[in-house]
N, C-alpha and C. Protein backbone atom coordinates (compact mmCIF):
# COMPACT_ATOMS: atom_id res chain seq x y z
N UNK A 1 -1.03 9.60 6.18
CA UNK A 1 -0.39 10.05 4.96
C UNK A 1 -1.05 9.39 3.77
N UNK A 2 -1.18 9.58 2.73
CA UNK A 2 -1.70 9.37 1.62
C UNK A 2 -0.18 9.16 0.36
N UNK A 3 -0.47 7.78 0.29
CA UNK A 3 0.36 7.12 -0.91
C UNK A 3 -0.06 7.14 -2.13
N UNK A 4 0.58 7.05 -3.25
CA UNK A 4 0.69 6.61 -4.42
C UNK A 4 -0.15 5.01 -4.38
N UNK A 5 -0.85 4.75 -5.25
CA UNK A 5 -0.55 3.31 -4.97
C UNK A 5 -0.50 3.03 -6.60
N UNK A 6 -0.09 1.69 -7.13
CA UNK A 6 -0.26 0.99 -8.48
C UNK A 6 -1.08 0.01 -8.55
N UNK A 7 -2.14 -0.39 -9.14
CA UNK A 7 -3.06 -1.24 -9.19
C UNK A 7 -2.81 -2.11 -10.71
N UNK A 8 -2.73 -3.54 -10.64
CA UNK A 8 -2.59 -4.16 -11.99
C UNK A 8 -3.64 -5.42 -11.88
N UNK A 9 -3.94 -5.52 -13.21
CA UNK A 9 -4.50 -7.23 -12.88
C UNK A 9 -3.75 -8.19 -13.81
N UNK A 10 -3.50 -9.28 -12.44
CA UNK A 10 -2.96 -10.65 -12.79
C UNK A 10 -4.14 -11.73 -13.38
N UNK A 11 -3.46 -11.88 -14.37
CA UNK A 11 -4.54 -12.90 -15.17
C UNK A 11 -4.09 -14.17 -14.91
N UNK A 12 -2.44 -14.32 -13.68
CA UNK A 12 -2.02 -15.75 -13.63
C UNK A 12 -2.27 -15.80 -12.36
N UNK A 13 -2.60 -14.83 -11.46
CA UNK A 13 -2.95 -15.03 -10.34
C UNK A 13 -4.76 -14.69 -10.23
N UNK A 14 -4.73 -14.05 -11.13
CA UNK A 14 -6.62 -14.13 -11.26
C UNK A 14 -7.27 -13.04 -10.05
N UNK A 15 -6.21 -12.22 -10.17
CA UNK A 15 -6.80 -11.13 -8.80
C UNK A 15 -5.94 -9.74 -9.25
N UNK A 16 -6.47 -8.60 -8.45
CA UNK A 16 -6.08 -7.48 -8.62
C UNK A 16 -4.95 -7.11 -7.85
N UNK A 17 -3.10 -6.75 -8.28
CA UNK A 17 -2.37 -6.22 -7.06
C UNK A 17 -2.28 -5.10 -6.99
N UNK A 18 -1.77 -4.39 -5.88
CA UNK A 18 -1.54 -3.18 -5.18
C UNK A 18 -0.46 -2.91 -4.59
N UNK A 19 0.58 -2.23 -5.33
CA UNK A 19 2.15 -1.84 -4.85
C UNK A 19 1.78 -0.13 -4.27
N UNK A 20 2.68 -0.43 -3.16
CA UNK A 20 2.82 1.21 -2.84
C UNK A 20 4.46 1.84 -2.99
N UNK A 21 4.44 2.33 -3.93
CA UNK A 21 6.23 2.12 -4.48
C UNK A 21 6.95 3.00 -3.35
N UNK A 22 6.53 4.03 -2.70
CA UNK A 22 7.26 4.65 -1.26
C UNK A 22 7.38 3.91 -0.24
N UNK A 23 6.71 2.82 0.10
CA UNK A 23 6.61 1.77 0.97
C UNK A 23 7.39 0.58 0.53
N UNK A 24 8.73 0.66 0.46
CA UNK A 24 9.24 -0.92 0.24
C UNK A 24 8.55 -2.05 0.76
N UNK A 25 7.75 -2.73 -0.42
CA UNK A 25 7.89 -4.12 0.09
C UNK A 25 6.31 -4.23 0.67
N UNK A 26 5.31 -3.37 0.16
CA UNK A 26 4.22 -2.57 0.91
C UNK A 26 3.60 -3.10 -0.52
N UNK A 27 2.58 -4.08 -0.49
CA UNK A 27 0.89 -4.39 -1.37
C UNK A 27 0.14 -5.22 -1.08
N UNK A 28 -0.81 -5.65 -1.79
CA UNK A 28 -1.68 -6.27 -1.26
C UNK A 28 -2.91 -6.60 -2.71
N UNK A 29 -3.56 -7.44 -2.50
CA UNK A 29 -4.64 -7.97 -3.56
C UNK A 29 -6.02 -8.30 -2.91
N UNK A 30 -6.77 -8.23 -4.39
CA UNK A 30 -8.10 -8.66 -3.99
C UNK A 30 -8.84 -9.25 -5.50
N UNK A 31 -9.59 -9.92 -5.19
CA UNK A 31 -10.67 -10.46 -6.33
C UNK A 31 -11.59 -9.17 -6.99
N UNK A 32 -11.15 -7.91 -6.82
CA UNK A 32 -12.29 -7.13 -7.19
C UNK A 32 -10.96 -5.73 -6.93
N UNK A 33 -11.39 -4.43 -7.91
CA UNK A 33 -10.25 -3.26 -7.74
C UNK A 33 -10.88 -3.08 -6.10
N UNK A 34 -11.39 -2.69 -5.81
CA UNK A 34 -12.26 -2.13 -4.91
C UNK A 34 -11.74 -3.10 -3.50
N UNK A 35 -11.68 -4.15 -3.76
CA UNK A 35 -11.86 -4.97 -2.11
C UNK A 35 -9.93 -5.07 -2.14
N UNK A 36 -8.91 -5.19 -3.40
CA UNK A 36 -7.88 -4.61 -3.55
C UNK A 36 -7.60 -3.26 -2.75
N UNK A 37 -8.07 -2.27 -2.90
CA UNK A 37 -7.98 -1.23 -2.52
C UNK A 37 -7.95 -1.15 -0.86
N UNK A 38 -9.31 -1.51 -0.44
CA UNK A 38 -9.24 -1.65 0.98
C UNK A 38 -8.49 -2.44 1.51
N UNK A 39 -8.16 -3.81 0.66
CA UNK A 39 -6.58 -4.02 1.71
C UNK A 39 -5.23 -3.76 1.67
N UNK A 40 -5.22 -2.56 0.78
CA UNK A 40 -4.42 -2.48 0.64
C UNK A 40 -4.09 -0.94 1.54
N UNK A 41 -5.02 -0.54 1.97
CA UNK A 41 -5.20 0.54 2.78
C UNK A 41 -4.77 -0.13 4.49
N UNK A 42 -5.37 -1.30 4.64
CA UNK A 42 -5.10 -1.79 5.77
C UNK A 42 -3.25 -2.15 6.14
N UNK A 43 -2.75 -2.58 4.80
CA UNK A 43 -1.60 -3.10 4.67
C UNK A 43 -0.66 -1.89 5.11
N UNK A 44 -1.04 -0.37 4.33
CA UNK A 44 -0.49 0.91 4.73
C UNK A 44 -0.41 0.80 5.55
N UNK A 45 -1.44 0.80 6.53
CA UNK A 45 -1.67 1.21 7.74
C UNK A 45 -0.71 0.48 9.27
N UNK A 46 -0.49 -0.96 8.52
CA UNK A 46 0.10 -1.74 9.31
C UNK A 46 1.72 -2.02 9.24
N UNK A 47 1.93 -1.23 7.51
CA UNK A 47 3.30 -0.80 7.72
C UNK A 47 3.70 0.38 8.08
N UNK A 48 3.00 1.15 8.73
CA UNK A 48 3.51 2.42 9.10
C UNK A 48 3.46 1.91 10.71
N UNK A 49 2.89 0.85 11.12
CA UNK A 49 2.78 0.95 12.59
C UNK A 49 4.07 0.30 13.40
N UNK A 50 4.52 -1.13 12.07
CA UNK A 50 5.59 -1.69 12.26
C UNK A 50 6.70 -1.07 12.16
N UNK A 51 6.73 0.28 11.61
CA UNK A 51 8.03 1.00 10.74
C UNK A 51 8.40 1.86 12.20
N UNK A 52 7.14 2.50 12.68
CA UNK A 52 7.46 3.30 14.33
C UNK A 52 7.60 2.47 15.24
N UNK A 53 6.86 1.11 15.38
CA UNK A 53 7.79 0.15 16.63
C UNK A 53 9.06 -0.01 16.49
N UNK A 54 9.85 -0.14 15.07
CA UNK A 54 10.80 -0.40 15.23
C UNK A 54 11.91 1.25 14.86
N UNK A 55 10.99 1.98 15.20
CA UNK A 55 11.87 3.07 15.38
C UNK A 55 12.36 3.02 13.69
N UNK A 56 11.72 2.63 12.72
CA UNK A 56 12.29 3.11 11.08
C UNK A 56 11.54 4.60 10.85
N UNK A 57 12.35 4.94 9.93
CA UNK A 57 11.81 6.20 9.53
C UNK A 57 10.51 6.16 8.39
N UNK A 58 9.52 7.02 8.41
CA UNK A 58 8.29 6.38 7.35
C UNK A 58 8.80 7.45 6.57
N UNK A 59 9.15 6.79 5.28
CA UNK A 59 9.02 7.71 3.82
C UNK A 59 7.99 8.48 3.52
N UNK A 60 8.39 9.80 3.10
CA UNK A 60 7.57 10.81 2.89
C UNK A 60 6.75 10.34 1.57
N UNK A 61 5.58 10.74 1.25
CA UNK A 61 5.30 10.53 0.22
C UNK A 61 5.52 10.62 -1.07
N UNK A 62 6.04 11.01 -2.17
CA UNK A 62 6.49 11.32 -3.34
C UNK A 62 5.79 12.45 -4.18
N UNK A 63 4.59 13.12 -3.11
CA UNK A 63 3.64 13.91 -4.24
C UNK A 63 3.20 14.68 -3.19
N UNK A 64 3.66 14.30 -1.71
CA UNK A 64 3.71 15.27 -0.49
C UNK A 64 2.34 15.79 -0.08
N UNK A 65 1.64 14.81 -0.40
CA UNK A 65 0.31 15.10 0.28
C UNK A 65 -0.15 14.12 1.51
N UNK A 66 -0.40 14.85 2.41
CA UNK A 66 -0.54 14.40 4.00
C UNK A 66 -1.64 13.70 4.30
N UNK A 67 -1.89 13.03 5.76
CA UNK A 67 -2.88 12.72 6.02
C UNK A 67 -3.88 11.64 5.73
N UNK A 68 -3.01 10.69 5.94
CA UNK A 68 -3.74 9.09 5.40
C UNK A 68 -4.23 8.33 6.50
């Protein structure tokens, strides 16, 4: 599935974050937008895996585009 994501930079943390606002509780950072991005792709990936072990339901996306 393909998320939304929000990208900001912290000038007190000195790195780039990454909220995925359909994913409670779902981001991730990096020293660069780009290396942000990819972990924050990994982070997706690992809350959607935790969300079906435990039998949670994965939120649809907000803009309903599939296939992430």
């Amino acid at each position: 599935m393909n998320y939304c994501i929000v990208m900001k930079y912290s000038a007190k943390e000195n790195c780039y974050i990454v909220t995925v606002p359909d994913l409670l509780g779902c981001m991730a950072d990096g020293r660069t937008p780009n290396e942000a991005f990819e972990n924050v792709k990994n982070v997706i990936s690992e809350w959607i895996e935790t969300a079906r072990a435990a039998s949670r339901k994965i939120p649809e996306t907000s803009f309903g585009i599939e296939n992430f």
